[in-house]
C-alpha atoms as a PDB file:
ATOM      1  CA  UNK A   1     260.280-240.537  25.631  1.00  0.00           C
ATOM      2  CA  UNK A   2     262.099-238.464  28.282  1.00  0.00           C
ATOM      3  CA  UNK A   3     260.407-235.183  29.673  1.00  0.00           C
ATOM      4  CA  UNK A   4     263.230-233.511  28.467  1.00  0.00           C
ATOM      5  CA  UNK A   5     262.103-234.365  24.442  1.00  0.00           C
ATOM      6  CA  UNK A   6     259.130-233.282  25.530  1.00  0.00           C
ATOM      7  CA  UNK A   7     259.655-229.858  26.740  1.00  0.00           C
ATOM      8  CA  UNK A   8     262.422-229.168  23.807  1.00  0.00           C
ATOM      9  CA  UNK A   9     261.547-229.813  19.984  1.00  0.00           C
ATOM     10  CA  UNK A  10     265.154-230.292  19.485  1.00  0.00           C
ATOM     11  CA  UNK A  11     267.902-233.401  20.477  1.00  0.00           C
ATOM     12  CA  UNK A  12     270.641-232.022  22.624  1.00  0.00           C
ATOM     13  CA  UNK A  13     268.831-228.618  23.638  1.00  0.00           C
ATOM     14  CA  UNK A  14     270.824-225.848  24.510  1.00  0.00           C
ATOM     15  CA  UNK A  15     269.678-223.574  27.794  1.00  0.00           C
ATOM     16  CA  UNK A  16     271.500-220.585  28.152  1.00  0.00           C
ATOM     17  CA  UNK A  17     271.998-218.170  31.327  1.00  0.00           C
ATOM     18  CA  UNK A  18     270.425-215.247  32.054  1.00  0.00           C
ATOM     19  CA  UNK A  19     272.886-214.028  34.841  1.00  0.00           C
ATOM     20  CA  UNK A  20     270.714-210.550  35.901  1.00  0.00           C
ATOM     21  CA  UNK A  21     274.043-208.119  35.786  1.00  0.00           C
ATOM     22  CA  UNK A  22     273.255-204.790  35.941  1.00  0.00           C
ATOM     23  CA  UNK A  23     273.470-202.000  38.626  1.00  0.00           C
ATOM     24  CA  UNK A  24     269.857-202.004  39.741  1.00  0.00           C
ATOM     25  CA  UNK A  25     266.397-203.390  39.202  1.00  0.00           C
ATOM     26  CA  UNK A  26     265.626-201.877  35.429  1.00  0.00           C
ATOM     27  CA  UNK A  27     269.069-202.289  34.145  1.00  0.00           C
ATOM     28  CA  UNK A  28     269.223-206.119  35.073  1.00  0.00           C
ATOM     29  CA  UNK A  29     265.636-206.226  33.567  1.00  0.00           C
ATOM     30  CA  UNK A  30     266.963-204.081  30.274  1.00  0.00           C
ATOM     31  CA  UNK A  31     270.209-206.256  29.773  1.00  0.00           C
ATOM     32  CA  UNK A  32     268.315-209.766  30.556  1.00  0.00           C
ATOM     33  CA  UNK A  33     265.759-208.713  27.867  1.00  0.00           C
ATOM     34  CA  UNK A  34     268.335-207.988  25.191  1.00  0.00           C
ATOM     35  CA  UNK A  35     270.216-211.257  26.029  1.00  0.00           C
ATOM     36  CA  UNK A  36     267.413-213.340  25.940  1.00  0.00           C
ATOM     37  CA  UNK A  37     266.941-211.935  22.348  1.00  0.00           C
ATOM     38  CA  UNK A  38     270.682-212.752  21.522  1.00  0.00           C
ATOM     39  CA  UNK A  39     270.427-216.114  22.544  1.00  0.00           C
ATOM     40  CA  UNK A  40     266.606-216.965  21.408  1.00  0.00           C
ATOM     41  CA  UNK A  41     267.728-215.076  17.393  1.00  0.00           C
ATOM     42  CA  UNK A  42     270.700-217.186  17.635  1.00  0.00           C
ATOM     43  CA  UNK A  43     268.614-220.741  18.154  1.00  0.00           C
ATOM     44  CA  UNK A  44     269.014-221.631  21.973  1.00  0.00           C
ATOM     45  CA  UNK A  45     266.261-223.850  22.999  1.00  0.00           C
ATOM     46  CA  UNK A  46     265.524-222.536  26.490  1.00  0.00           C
ATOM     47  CA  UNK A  47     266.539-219.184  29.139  1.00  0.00           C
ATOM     48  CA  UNK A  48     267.627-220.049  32.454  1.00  0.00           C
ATOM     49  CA  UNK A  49     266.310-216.881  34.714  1.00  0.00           C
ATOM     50  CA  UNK A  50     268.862-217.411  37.757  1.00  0.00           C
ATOM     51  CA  UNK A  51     269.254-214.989  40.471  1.00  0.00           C
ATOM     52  CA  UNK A  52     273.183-215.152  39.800  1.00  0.00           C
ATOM     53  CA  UNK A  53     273.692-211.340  39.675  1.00  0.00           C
ATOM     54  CA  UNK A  54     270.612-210.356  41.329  1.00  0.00           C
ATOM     55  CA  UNK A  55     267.810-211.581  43.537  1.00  0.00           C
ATOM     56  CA  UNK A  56     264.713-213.169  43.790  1.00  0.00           C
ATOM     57  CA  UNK A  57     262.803-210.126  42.969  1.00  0.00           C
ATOM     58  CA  UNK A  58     264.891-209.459  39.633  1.00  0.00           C
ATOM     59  CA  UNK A  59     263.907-213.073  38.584  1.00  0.00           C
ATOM     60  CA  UNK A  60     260.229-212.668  39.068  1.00  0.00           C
ATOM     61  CA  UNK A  61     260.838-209.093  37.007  1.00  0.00           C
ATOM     62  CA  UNK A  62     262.000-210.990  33.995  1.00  0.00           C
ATOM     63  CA  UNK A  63     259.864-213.621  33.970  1.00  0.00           C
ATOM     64  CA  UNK A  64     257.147-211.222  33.802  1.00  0.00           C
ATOM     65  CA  UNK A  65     259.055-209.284  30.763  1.00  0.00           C
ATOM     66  CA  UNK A  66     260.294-212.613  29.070  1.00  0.00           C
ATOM     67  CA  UNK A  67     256.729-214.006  29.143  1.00  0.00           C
ATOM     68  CA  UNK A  68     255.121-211.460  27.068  1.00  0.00           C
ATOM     69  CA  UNK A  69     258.340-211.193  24.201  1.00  0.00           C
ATOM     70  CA  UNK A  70     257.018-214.750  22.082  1.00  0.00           C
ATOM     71  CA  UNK A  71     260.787-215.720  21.848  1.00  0.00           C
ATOM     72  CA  UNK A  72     260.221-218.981  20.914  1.00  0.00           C
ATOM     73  CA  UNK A  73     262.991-220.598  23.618  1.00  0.00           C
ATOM     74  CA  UNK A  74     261.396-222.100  26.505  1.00  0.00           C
ATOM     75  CA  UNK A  75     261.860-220.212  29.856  1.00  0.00           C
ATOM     76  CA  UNK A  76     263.091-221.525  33.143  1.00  0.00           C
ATOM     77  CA  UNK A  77     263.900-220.620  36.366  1.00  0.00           C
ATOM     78  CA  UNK A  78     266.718-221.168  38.826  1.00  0.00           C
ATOM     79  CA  UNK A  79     266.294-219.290  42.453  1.00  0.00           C
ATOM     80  CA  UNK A  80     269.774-220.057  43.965  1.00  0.00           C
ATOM     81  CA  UNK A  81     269.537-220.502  47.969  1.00  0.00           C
ATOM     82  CA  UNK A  82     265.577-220.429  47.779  1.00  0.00           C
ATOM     83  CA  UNK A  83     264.094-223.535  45.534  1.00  0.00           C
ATOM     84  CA  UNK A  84     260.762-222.978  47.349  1.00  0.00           C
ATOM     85  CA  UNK A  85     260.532-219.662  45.388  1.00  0.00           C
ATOM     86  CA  UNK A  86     261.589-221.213  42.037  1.00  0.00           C
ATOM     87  CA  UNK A  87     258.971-223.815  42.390  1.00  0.00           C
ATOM     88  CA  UNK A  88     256.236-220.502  43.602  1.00  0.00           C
ATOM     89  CA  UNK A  89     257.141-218.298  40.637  1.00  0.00           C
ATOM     90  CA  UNK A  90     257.389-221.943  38.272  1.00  0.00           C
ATOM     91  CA  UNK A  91     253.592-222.259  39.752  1.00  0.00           C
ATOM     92  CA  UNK A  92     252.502-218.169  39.116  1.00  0.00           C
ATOM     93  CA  UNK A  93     254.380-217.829  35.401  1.00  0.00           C
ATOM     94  CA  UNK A  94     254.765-220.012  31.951  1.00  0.00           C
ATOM     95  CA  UNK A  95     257.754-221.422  33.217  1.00  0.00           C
ATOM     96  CA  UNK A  96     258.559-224.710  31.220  1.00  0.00           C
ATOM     97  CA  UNK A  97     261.870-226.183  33.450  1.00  0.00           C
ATOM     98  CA  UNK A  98     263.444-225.776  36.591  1.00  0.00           C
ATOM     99  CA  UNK A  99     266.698-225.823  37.677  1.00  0.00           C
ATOM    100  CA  UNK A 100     267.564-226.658  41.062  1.00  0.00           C
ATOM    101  CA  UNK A 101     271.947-227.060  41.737  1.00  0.00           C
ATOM    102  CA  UNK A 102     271.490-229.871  44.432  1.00  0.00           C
ATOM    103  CA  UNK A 103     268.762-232.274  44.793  1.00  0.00           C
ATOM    104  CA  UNK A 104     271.152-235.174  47.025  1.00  0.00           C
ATOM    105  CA  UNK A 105     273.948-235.076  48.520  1.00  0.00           C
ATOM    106  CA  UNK A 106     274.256-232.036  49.990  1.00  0.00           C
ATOM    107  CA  UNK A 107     272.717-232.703  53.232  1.00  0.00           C
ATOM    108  CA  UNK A 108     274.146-235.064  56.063  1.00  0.00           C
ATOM    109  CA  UNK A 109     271.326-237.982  56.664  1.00  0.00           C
ATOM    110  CA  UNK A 110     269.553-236.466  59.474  1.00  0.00           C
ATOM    111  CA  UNK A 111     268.051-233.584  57.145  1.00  0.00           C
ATOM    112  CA  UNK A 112     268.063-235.877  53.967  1.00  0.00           C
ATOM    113  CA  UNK A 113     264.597-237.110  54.387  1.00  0.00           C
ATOM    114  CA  UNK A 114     262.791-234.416  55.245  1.00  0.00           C
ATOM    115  CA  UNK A 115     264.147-232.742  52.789  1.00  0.00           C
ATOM    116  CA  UNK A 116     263.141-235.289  49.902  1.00  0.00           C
ATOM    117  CA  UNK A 117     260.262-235.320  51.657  1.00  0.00           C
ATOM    118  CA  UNK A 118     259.663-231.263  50.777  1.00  0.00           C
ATOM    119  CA  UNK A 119     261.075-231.357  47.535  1.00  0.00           C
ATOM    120  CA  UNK A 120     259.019-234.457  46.008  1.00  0.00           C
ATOM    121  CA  UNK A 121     255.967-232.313  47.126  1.00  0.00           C
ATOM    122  CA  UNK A 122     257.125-229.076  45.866  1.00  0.00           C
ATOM    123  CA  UNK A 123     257.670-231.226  42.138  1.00  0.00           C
ATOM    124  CA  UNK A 124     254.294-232.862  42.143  1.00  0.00           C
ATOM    125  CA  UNK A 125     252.833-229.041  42.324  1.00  0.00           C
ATOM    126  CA  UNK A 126     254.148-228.035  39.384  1.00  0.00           C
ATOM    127  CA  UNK A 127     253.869-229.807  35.667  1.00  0.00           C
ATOM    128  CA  UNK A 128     257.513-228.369  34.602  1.00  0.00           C
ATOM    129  CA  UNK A 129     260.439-230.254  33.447  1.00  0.00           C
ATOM    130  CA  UNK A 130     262.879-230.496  36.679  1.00  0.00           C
ATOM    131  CA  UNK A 131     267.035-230.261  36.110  1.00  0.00           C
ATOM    132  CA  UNK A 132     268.764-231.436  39.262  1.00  0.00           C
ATOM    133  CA  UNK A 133     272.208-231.371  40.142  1.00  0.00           C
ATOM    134  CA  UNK A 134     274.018-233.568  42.528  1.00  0.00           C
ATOM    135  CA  UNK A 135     278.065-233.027  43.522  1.00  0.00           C
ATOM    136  CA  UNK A 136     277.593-229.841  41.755  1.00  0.00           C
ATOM    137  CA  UNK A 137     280.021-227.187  41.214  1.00  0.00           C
ATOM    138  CA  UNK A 138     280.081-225.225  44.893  1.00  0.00           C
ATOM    139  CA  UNK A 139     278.108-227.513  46.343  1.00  0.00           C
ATOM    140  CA  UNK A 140     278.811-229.170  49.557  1.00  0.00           C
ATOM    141  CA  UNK A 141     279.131-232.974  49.638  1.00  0.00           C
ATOM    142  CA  UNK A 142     277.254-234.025  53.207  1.00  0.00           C
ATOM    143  CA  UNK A 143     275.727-237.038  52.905  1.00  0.00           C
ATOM    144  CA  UNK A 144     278.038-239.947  53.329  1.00  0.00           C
ATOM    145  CA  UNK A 145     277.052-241.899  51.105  1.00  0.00           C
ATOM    146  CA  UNK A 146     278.970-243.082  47.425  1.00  0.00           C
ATOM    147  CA  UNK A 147     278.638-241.170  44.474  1.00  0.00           C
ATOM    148  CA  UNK A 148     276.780-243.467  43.003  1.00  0.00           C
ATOM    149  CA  UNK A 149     274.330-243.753  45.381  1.00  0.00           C
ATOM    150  CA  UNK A 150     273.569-239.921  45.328  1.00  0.00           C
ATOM    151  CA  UNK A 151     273.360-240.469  42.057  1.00  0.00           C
ATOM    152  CA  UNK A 152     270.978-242.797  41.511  1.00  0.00           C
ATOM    153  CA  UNK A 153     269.107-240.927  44.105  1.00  0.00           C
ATOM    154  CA  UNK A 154     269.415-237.528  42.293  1.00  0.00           C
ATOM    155  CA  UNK A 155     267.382-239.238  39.358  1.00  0.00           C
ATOM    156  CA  UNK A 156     264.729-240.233  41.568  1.00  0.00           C
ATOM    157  CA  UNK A 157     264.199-236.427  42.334  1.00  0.00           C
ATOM    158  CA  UNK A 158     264.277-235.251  39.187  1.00  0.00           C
ATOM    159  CA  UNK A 159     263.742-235.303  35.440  1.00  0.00           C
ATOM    160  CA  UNK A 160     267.215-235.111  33.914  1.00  0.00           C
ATOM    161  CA  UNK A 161     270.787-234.265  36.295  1.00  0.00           C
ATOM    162  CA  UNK A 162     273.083-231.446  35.150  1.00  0.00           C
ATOM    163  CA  UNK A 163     276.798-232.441  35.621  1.00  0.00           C
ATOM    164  CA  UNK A 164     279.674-230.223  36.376  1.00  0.00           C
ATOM    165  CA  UNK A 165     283.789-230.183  37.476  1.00  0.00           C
ATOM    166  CA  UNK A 166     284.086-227.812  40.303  1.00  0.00           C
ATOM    167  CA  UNK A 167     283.548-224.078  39.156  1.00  0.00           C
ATOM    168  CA  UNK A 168     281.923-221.800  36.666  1.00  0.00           C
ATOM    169  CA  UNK A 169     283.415-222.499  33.325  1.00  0.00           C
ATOM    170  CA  UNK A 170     285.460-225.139  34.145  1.00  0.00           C
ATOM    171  CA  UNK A 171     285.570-228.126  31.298  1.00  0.00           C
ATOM    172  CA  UNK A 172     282.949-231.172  32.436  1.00  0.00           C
ATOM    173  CA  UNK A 173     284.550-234.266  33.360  1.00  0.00           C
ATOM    174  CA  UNK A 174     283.934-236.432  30.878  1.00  0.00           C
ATOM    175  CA  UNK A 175     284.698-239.215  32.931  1.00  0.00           C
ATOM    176  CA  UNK A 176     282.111-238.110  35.762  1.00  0.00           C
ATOM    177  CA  UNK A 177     279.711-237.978  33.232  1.00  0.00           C
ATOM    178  CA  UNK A 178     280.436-241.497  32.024  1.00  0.00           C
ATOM    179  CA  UNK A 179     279.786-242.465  36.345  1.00  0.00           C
ATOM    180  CA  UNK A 180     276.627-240.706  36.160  1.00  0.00           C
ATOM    181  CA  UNK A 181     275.627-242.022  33.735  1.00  0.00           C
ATOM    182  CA  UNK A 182     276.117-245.952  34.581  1.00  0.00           C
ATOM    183  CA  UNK A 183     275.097-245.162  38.647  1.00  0.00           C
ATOM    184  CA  UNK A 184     271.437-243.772  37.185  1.00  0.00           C
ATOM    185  CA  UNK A 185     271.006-246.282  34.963  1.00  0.00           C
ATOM    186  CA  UNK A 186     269.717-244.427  31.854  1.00  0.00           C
ATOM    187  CA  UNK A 187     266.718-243.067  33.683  1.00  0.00           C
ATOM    188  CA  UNK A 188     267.591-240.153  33.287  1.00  0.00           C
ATOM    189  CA  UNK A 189     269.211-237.498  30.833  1.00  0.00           C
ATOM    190  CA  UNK A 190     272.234-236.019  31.178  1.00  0.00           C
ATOM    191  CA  UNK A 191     272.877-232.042  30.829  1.00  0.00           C
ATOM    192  CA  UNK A 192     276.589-230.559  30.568  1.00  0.00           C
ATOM    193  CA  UNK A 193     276.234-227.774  33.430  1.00  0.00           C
ATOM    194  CA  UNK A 194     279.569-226.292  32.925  1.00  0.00           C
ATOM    195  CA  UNK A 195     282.328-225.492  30.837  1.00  0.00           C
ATOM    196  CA  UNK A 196     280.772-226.008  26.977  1.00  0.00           C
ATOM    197  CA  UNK A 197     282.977-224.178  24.307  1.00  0.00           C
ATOM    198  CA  UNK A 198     282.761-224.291  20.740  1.00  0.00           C
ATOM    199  CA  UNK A 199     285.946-226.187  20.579  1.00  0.00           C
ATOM    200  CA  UNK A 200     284.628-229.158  22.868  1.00  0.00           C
ATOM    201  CA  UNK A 201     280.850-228.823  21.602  1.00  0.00           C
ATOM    202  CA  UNK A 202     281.232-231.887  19.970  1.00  0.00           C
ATOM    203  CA  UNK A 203     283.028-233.986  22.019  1.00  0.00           C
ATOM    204  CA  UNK A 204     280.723-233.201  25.104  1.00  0.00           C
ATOM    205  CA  UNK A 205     277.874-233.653  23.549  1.00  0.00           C
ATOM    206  CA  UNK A 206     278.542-237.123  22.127  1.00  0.00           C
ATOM    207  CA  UNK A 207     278.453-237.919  25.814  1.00  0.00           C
ATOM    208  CA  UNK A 208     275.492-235.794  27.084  1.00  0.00           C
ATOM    209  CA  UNK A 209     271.934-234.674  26.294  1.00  0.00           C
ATOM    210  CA  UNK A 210     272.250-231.465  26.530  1.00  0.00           C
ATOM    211  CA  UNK A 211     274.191-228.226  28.366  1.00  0.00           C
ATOM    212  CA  UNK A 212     273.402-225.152  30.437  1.00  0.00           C
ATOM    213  CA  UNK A 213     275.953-222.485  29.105  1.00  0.00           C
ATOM    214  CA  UNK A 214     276.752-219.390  30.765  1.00  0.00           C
ATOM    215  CA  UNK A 215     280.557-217.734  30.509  1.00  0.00           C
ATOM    216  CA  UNK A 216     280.868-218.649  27.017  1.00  0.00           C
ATOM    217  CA  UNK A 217     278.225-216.496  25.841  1.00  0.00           C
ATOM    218  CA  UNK A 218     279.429-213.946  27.365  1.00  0.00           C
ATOM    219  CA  UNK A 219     282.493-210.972  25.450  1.00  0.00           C
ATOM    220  CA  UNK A 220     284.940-212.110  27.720  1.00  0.00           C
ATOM    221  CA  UNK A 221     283.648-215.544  28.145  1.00  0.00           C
ATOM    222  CA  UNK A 222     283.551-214.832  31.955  1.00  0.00           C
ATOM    223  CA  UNK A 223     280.285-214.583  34.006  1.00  0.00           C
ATOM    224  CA  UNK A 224     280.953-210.815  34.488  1.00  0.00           C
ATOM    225  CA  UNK A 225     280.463-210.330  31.001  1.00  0.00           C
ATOM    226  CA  UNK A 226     277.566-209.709  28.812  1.00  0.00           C
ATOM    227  CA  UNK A 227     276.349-211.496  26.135  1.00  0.00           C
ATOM    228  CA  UNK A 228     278.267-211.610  22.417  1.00  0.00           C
ATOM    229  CA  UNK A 229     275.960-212.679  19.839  1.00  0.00           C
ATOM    230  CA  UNK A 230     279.290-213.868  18.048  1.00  0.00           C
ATOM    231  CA  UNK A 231     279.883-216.271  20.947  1.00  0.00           C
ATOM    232  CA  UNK A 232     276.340-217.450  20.962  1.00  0.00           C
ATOM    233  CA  UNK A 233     276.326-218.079  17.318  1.00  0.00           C
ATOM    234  CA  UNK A 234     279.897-220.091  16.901  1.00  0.00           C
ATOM    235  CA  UNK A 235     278.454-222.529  19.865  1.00  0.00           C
ATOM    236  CA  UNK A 236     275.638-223.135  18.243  1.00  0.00           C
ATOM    237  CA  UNK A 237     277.188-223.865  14.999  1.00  0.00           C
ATOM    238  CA  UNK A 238     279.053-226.675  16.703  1.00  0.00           C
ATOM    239  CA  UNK A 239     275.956-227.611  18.895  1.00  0.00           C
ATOM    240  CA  UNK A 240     274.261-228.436  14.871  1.00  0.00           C
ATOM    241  CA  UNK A 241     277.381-230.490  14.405  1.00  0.00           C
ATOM    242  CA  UNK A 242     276.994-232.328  17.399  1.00  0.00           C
ATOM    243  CA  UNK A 243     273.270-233.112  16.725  1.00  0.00           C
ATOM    244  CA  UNK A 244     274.195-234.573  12.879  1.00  0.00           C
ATOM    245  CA  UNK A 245     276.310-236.848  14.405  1.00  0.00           C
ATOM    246  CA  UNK A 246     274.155-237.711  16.911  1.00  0.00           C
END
């Protein structure tokens, strides 16, 4: 059994973003609380806390708030520029994943190792699930090596790798999630990262383990937006598709 079936009850879990919009501390801490009650009534399995809108600060915040709601989804934490914080506020709240966008590839050789160094350190001091990324969407590509050799590396680091195109919203790759898949081997899950719609719910997932969804939630189904329930709900219908067939 994968750590990811043991963190989520559920096959295929759905983690949906918590983006931290708002104009200052206690609005971003008012509008992450009322859509991380959106997405937990409508059945998503866990809450991504990312720092996407705000900061470090506002993540710590909501964790706080989130951890004292009993919304049954699983919360987890992605610090964007600062994975040593994730993995501090992972270690001082009931945080059940982490999220961290590049764990290889992203570094030219010379930093690589101590860097792997660092990180396997900063994973053994915490028991939560880890979701790496590697050749993801904004990140830069450094290291010289083959894709599949990141690859294969990225599922050393990590307990399941999220896959995405190139940008927020934009469709997965089916076919980069078919290379990921054969360079790690089936060691390792595979998460959709970007770009899940109710129309291609299905489809994805057929090929994945899972997604992170953030635009689609949202009215306008851009990352400005805030949270629909409407949205939330049609995904998920198609997510309970996907998992019969599965």
């Amino acid at each position: 059994m994968s750590r990811l079936s043991e963190t989520f009850a559920t096959v295929k879990p759905i983690l949906g973003m918590l983006h931290l919009a708002g104009e200052d501390p206690a609005a971003k801490l008012a509008q992450a609380e009322e859509e991380a009650r959106i997405m937990a009534g409508e059945g998503v399995d866990g809450l991504v806390v990312e720092n996407y809108f705000g900061d470090a600060d506002d993540v710590e915040r909501v964790l706080d708030r989130l951890g004292g709601l009993g919304l049954g989804a699983k919360i987890g934490v992605n610090v964007l520029r600062d994975d040593t914080r994730a993995f501090a506020l992972a270690r001082q709240y009931s945080v059940s994943f982490i999220q961290v966008d590049s764990v290889a590839g992203h570094l030219p050789p010379e930093d690589d190792t101590a860097f792997a160094a660092d990180f396997a350190a900063r994973r053994a001091s915490v028991p939560a699930l880890l979701l790496g990324g590697v050749r993801f969407k904004y990140q830069p590509v450094l290291s010289g090596r083959p894709e599949e050799e990141d690859v294969r590396l990225g599922a050393q680091r990590c307990d399941g790798l999220v896959v995405t195109s190139d940008a927020t919203g934009q469709p997965t790759d089916m076919d980069k999630v078919a290379r990921f898949r054969a360079a790690a081997g089936g060691t390792v899950p595979l998460l959709i990262g970007a770009g899940l719609t109710e129309t291609n719910a299905v489809e994805q997932l057929a090929h994945a383990d899972g997604a992170i969804v953030g635009s689609w939630f949202k009215h306008d189904h851009k990352d400005t937006g805030r949270v629909e329930a409407s949205h939330v709900a049609r995904l998920m219908r198609a997510v309970r598709l996907a998992r019969s067939a599965a």
